[in-house]
PDB file of N, CA and C in Angstrom:
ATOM      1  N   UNK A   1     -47.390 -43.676 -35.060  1.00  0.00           N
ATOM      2  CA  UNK A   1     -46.207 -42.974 -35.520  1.00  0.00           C
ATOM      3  C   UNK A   1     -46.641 -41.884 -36.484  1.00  0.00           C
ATOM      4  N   UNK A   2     -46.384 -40.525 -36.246  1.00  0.00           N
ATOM      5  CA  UNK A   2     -46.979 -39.579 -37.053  1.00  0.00           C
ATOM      6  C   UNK A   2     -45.973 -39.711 -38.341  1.00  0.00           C
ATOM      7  N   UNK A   3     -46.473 -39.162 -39.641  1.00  0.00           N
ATOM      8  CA  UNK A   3     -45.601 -39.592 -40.972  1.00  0.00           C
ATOM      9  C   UNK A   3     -45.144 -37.942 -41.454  1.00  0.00           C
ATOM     10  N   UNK A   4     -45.886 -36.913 -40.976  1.00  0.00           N
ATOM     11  CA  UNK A   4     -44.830 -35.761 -41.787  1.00  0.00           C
ATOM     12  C   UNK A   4     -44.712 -34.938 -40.369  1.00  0.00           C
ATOM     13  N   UNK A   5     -43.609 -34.215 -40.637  1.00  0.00           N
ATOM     14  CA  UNK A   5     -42.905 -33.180 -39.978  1.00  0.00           C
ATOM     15  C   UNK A   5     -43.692 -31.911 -39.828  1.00  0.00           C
ATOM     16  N   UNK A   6     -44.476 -31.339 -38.685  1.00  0.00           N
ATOM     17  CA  UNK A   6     -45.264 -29.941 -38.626  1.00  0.00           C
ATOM     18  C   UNK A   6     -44.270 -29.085 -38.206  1.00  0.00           C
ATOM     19  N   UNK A   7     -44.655 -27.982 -38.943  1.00  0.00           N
ATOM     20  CA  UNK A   7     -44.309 -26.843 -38.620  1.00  0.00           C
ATOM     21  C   UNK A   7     -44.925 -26.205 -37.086  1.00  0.00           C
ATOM     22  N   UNK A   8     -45.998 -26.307 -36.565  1.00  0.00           N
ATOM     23  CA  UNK A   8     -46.091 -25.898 -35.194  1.00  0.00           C
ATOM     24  C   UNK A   8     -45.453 -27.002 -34.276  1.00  0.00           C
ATOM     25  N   UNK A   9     -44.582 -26.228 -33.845  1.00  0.00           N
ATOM     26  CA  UNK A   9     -43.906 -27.241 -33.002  1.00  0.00           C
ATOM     27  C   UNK A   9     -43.881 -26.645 -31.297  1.00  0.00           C
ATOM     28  N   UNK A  10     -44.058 -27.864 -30.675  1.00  0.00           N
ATOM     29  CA  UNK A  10     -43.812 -27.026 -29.192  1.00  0.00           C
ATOM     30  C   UNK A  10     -42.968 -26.257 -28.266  1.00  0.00           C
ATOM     31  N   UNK A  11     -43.233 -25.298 -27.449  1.00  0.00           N
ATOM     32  CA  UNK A  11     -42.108 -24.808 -26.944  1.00  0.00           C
ATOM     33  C   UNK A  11     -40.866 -25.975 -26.006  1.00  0.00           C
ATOM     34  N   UNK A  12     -40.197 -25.033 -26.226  1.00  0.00           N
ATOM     35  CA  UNK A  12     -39.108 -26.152 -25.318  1.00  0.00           C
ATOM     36  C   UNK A  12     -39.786 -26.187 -23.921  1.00  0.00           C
ATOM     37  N   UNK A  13     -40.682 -25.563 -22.777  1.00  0.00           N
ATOM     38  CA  UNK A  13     -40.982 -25.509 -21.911  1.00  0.00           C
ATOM     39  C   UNK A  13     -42.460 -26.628 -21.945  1.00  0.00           C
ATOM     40  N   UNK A  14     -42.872 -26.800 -23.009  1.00  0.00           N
ATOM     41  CA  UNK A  14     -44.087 -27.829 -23.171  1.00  0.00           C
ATOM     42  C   UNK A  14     -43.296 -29.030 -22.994  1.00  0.00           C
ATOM     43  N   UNK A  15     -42.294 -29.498 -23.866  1.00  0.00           N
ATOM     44  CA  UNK A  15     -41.535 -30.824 -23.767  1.00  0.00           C
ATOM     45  C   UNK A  15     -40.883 -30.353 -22.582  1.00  0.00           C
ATOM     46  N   UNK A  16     -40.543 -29.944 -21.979  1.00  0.00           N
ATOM     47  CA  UNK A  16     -39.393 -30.510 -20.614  1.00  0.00           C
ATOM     48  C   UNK A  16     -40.768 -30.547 -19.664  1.00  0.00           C
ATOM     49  N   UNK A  17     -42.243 -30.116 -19.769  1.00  0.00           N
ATOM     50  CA  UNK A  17     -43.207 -30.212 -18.897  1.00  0.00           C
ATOM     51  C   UNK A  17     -43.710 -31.652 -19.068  1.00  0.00           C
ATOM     52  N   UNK A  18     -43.652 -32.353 -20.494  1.00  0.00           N
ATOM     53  CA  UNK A  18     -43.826 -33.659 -20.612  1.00  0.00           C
ATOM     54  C   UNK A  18     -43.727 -35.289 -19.850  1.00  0.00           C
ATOM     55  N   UNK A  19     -44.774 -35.470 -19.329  1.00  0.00           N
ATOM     56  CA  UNK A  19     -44.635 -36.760 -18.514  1.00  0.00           C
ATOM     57  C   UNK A  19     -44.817 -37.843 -19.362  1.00  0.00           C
ATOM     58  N   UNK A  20     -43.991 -38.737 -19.011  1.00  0.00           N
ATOM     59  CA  UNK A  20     -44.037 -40.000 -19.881  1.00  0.00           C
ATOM     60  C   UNK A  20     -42.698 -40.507 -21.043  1.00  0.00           C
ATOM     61  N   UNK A  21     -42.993 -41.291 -21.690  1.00  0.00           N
ATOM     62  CA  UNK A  21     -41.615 -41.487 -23.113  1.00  0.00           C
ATOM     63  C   UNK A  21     -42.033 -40.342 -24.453  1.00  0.00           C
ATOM     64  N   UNK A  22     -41.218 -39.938 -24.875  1.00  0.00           N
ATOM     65  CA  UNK A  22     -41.263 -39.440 -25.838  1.00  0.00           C
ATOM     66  C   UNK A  22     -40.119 -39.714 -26.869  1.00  0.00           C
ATOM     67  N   UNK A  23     -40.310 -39.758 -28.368  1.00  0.00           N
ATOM     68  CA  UNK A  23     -39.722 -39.382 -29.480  1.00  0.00           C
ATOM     69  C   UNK A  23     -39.870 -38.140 -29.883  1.00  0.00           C
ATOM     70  N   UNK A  24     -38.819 -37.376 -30.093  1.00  0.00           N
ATOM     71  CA  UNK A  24     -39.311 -36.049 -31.082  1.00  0.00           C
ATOM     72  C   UNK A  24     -37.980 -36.197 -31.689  1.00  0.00           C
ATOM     73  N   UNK A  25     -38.416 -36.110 -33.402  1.00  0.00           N
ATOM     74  CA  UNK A  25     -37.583 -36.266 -34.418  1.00  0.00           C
ATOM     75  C   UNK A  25     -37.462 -35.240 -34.980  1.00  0.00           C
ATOM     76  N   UNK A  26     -36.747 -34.755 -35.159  1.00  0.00           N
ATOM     77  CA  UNK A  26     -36.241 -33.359 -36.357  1.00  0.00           C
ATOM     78  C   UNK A  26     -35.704 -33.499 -37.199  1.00  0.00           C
ATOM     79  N   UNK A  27     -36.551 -32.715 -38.541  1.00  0.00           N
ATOM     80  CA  UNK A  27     -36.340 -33.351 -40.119  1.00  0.00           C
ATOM     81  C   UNK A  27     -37.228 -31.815 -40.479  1.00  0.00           C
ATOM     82  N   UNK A  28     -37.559 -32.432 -41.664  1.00  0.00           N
ATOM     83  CA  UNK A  28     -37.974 -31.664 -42.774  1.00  0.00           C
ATOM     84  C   UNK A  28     -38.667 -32.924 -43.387  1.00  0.00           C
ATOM     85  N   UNK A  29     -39.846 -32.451 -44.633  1.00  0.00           N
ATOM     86  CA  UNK A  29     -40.152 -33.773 -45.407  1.00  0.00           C
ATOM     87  C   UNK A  29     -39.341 -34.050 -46.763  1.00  0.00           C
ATOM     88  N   UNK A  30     -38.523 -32.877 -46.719  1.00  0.00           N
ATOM     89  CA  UNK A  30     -37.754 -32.775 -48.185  1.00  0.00           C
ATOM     90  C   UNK A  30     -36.658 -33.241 -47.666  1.00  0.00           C
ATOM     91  N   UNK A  31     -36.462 -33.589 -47.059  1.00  0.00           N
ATOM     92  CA  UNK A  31     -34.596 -34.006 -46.564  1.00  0.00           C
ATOM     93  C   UNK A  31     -34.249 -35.315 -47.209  1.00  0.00           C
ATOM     94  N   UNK A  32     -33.716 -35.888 -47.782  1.00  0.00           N
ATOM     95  CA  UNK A  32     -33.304 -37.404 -48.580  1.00  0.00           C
ATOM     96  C   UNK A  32     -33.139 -38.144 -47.117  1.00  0.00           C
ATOM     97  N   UNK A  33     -32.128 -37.722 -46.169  1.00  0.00           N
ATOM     98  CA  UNK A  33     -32.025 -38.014 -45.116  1.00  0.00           C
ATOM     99  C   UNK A  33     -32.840 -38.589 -44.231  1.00  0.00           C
ATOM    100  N   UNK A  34     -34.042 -37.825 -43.944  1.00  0.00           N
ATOM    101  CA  UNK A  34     -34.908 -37.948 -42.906  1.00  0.00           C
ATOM    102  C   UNK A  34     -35.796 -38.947 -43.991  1.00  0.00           C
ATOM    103  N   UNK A  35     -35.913 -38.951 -45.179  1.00  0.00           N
ATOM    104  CA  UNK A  35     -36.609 -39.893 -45.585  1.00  0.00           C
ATOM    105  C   UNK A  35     -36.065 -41.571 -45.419  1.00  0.00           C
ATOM    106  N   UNK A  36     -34.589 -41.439 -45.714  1.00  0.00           N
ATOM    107  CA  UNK A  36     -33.982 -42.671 -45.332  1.00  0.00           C
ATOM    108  C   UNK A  36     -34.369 -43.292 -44.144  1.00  0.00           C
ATOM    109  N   UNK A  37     -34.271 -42.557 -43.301  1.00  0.00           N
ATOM    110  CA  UNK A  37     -34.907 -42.894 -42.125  1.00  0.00           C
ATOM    111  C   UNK A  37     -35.933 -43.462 -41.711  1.00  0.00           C
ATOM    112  N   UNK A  38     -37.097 -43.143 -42.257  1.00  0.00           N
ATOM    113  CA  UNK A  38     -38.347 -43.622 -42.114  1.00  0.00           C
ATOM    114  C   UNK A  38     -38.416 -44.992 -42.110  1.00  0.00           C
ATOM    115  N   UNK A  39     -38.099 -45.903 -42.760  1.00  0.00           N
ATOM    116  CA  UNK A  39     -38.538 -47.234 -42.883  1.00  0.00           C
ATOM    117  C   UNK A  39     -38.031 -48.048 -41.771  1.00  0.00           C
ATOM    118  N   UNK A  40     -36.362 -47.916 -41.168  1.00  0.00           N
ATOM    119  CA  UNK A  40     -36.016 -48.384 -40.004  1.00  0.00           C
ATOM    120  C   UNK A  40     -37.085 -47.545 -38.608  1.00  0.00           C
ATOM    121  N   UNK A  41     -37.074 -46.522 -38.907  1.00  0.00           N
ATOM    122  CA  UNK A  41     -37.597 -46.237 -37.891  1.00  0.00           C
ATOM    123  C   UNK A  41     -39.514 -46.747 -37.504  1.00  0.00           C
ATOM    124  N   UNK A  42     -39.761 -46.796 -38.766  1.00  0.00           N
ATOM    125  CA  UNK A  42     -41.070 -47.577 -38.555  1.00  0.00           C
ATOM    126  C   UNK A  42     -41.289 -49.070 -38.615  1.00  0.00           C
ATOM    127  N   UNK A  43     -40.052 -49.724 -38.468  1.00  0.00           N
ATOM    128  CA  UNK A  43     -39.757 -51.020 -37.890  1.00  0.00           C
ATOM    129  C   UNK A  43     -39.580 -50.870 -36.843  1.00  0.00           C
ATOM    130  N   UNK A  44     -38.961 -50.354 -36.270  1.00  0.00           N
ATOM    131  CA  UNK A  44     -38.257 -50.139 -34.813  1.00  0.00           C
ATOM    132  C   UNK A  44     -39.331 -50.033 -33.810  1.00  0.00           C
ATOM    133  N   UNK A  45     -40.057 -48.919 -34.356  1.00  0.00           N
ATOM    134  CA  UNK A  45     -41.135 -48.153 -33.664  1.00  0.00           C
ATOM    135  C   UNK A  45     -42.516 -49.208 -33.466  1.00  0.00           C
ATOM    136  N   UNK A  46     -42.668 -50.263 -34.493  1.00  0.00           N
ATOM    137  CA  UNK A  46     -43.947 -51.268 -34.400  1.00  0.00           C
ATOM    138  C   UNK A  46     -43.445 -51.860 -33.176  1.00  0.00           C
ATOM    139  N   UNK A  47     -42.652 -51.750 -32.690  1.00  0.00           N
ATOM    140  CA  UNK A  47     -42.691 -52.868 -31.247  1.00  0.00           C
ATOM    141  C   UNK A  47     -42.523 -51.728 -29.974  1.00  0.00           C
ATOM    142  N   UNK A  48     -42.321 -50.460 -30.129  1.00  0.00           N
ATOM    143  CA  UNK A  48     -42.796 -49.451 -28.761  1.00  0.00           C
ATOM    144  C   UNK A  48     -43.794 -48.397 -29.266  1.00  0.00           C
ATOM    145  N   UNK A  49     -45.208 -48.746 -29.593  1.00  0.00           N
ATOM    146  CA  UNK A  49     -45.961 -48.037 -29.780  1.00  0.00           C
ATOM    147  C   UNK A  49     -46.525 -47.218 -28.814  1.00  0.00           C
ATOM    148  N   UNK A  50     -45.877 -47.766 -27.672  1.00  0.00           N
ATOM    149  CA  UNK A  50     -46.295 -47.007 -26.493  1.00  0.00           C
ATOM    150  C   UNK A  50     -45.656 -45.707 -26.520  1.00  0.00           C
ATOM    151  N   UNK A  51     -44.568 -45.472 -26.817  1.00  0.00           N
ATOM    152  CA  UNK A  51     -43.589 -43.993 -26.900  1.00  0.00           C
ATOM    153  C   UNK A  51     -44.403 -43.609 -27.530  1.00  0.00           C
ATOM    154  N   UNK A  52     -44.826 -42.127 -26.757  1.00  0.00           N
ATOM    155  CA  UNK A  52     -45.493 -41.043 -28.044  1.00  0.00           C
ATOM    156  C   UNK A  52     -44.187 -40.502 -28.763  1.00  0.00           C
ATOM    157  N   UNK A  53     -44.948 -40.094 -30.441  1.00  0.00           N
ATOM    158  CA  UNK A  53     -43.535 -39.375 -31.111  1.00  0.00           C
ATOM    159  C   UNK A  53     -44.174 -37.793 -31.775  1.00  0.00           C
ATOM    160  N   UNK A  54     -43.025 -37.323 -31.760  1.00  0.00           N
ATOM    161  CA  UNK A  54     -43.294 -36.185 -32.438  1.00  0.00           C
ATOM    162  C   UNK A  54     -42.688 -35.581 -33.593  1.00  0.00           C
ATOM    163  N   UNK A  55     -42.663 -35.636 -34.807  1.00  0.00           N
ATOM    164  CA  UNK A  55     -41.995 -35.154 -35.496  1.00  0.00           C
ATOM    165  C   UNK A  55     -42.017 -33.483 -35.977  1.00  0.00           C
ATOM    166  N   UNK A  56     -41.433 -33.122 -35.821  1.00  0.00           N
ATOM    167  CA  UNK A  56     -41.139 -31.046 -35.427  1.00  0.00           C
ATOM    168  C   UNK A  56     -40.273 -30.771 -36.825  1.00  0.00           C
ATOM    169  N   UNK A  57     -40.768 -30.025 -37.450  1.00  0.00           N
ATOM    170  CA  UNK A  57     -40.019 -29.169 -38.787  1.00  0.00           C
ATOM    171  C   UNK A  57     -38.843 -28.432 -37.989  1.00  0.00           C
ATOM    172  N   UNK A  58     -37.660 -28.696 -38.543  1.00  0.00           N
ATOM    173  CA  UNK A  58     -36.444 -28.090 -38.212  1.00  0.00           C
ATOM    174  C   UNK A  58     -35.847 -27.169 -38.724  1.00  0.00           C
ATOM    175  N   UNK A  59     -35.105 -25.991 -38.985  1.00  0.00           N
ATOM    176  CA  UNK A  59     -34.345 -25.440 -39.858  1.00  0.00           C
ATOM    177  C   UNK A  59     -34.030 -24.059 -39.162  1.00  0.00           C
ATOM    178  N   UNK A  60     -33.438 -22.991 -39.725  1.00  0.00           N
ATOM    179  CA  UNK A  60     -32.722 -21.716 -39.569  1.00  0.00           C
ATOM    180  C   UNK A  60     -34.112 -20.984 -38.117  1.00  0.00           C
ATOM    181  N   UNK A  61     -33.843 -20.341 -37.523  1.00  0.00           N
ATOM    182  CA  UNK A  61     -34.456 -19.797 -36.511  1.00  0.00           C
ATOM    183  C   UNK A  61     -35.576 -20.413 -35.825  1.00  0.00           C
ATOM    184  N   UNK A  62     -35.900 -21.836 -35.929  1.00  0.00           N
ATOM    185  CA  UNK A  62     -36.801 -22.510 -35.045  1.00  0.00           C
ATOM    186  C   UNK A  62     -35.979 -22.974 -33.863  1.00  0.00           C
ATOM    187  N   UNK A  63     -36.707 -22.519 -33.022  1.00  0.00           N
ATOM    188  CA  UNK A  63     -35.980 -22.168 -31.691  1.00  0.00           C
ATOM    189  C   UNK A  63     -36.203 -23.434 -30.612  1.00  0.00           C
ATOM    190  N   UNK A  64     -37.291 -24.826 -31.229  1.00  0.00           N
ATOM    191  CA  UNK A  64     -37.186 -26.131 -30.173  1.00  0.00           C
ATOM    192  C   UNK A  64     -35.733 -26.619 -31.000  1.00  0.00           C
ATOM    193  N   UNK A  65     -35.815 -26.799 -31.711  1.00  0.00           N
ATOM    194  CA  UNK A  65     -34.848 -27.446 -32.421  1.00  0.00           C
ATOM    195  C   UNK A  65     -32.925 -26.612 -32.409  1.00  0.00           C
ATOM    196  N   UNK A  66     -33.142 -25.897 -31.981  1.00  0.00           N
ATOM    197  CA  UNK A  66     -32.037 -25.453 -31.498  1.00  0.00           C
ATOM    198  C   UNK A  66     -31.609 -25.003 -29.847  1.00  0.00           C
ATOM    199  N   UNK A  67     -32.919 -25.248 -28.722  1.00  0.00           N
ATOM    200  CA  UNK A  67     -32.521 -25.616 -27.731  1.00  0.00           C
ATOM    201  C   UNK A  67     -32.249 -26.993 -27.708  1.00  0.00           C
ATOM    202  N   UNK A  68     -31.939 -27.782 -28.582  1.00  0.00           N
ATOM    203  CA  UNK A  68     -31.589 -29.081 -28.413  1.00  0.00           C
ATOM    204  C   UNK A  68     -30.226 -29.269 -29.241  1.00  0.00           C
ATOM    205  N   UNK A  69     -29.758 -28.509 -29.827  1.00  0.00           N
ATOM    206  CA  UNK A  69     -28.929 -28.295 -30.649  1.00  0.00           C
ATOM    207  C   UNK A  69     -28.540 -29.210 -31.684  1.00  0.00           C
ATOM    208  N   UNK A  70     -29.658 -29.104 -32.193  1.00  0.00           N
ATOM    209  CA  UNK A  70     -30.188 -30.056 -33.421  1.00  0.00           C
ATOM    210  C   UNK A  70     -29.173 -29.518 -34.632  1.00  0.00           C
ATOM    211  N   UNK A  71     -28.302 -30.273 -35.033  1.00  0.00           N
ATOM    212  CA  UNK A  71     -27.518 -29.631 -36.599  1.00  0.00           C
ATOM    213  C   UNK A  71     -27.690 -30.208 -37.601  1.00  0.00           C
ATOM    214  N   UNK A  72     -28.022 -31.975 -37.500  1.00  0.00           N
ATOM    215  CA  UNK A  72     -28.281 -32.857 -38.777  1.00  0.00           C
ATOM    216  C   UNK A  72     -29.436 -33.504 -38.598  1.00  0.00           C
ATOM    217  N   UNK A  73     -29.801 -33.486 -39.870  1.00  0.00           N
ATOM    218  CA  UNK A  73     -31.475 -34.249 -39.531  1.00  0.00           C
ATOM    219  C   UNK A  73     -31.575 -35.482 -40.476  1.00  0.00           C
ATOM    220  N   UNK A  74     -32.217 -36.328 -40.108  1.00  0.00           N
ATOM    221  CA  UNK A  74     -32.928 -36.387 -39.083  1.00  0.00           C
ATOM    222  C   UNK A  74     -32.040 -36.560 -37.371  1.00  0.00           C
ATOM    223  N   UNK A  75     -32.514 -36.013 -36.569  1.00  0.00           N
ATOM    224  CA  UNK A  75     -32.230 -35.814 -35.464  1.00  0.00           C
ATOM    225  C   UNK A  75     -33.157 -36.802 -34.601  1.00  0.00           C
ATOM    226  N   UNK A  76     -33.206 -38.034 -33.506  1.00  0.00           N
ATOM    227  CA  UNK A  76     -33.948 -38.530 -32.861  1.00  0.00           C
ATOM    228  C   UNK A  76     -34.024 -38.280 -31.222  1.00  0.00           C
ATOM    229  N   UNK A  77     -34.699 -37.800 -30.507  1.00  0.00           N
ATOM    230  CA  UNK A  77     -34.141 -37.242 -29.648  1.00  0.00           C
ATOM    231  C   UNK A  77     -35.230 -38.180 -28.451  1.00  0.00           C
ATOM    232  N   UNK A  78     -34.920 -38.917 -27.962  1.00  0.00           N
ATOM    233  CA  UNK A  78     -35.501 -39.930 -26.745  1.00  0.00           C
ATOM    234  C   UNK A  78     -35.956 -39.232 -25.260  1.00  0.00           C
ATOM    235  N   UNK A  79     -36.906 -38.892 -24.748  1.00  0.00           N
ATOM    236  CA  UNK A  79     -37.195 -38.320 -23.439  1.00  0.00           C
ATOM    237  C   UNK A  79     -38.114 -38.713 -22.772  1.00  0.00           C
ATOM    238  N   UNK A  80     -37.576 -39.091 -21.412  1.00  0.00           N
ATOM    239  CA  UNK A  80     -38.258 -39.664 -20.520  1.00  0.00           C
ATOM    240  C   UNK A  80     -38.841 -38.603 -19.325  1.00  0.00           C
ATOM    241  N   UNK A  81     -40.030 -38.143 -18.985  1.00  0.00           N
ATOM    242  CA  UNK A  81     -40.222 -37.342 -18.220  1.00  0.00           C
ATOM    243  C   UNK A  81     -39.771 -35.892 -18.651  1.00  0.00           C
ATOM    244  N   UNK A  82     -39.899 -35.354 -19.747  1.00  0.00           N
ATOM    245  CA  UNK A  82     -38.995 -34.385 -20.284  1.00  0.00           C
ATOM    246  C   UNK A  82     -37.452 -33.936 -20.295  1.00  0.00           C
ATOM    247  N   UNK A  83     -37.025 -35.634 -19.619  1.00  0.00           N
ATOM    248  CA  UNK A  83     -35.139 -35.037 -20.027  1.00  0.00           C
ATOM    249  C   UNK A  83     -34.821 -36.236 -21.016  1.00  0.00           C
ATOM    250  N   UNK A  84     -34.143 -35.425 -21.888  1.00  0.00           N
ATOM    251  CA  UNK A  84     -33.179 -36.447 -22.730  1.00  0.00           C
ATOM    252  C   UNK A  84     -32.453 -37.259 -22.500  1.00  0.00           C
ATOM    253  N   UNK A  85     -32.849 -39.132 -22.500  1.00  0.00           N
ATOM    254  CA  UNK A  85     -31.969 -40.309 -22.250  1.00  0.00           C
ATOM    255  C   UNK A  85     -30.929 -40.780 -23.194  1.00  0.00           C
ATOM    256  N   UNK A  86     -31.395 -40.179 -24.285  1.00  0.00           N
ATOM    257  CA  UNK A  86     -30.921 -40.667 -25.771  1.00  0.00           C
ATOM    258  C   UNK A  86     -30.938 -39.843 -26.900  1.00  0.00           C
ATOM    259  N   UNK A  87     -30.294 -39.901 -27.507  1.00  0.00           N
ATOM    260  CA  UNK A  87     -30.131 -39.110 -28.792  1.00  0.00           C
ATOM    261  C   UNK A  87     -29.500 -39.863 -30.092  1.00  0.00           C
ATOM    262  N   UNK A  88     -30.033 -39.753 -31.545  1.00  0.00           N
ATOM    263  CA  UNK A  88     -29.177 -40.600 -32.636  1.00  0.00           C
ATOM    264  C   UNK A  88     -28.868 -39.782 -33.690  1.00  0.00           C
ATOM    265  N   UNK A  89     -28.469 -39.717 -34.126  1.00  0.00           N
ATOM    266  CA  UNK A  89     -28.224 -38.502 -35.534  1.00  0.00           C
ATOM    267  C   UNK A  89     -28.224 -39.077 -37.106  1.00  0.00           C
ATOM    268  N   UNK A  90     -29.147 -39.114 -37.625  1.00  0.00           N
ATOM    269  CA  UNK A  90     -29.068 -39.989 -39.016  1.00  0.00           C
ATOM    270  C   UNK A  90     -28.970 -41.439 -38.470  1.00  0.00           C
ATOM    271  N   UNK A  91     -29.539 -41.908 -37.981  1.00  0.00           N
ATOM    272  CA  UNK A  91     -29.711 -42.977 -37.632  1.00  0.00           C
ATOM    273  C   UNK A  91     -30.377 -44.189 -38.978  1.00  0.00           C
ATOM    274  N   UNK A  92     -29.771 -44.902 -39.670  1.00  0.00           N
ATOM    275  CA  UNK A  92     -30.107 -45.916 -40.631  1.00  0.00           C
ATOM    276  C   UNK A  92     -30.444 -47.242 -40.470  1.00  0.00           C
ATOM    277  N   UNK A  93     -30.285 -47.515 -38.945  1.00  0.00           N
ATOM    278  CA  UNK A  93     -30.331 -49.379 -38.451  1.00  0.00           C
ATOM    279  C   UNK A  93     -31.381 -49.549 -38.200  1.00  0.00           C
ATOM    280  N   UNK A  94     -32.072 -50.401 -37.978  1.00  0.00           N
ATOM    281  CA  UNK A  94     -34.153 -50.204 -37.235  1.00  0.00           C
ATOM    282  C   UNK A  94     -33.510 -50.687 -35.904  1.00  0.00           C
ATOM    283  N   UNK A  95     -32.050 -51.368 -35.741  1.00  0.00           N
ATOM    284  CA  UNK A  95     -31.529 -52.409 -34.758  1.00  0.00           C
ATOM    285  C   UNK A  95     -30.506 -51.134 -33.931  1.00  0.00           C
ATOM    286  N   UNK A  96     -30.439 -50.161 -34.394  1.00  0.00           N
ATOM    287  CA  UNK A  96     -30.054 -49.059 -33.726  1.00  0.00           C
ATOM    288  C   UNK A  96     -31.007 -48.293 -32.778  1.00  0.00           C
ATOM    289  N   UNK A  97     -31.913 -48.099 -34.042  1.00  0.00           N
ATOM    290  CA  UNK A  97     -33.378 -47.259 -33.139  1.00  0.00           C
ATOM    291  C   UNK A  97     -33.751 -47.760 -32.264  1.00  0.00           C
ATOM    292  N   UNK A  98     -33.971 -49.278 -32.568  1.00  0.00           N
ATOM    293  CA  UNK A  98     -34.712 -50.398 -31.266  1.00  0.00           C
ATOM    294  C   UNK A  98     -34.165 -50.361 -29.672  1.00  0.00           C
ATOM    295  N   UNK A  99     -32.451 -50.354 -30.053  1.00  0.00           N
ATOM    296  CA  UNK A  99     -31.755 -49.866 -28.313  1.00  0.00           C
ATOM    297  C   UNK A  99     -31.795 -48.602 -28.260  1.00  0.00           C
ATOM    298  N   UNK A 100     -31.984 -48.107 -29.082  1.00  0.00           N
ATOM    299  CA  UNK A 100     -32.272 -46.566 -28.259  1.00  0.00           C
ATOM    300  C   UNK A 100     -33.838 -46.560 -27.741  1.00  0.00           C
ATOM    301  N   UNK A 101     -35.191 -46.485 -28.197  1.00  0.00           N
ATOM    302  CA  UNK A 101     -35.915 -47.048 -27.421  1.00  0.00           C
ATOM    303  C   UNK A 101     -36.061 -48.043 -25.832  1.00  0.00           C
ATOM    304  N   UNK A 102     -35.495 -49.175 -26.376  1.00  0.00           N
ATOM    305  CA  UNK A 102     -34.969 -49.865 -25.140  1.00  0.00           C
ATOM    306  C   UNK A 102     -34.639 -49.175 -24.048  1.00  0.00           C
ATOM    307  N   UNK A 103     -33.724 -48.780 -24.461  1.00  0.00           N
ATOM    308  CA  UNK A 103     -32.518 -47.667 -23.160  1.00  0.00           C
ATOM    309  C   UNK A 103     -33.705 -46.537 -22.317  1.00  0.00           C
ATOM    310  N   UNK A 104     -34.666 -45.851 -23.310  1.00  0.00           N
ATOM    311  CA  UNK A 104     -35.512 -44.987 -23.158  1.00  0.00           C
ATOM    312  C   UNK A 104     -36.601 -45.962 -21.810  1.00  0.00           C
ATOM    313  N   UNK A 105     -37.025 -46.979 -22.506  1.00  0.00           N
ATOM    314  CA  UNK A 105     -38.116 -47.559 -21.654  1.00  0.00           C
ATOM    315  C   UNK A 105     -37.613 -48.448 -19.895  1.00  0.00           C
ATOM    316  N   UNK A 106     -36.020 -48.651 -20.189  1.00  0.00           N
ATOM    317  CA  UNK A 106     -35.646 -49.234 -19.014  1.00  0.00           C
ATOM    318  C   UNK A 106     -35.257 -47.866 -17.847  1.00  0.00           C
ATOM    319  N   UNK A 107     -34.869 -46.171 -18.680  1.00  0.00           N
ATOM    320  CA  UNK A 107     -34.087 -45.701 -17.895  1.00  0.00           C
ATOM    321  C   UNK A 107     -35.215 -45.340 -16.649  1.00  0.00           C
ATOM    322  N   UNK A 108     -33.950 -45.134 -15.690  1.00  0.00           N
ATOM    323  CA  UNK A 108     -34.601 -44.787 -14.344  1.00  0.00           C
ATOM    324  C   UNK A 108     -34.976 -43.242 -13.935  1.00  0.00           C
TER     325      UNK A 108
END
């Protein structure tokens, strides 16, 4: 599970080229928010270590994060084969994150 948010982030045409599960989270490291987050989500996440994740710096003219139309962060965005199965928005439960994962690893 990567722990801070980069600023190089990929094009939207790299992730929809993406084979496999993915997480990509959108935050900032200053956000109170996206920090809340962290601890459910790194519960959640110890039992699908298999999902790669990505965490992507978000804000005013970054252009992955607004082909996804990312408005609150943290943003969790679930993709299987490069399409989006799932999505959570401020997500605080680890028992939230966990079925969204789930959902990610069963979809067809």
């Amino acid at each position: 599970m990567e722990t801070h948010y980069s600023a190089n982030a990929p094009t939207r045409e790299q992730i929809d080229a993406t084979s496999g599960l993915l997480l990509l989270e959108f935050g900032t490291d200053w956000c109170g928010h996206c920090r809340a987050t962290q601890a459910p989500l790194a519960q959640a996440y110890a039992a699908h270590s298999q999902v790669a994740h990505r965490k992507v710096e978000d804000g005013p003219g970054r252009p992955l994060g607004r082909s996804f139309r990312v408005k609150l962060w943290p943003t969790l965005i679930f993709l299987r084969d490069g399409q989006e199965v799932d999505r959570l928005v401020r997500p605080l439960d680890a028992a939230e994150i966990g079925a969204a994962f789930s959902r990610l690893e069963t979809a067809a």
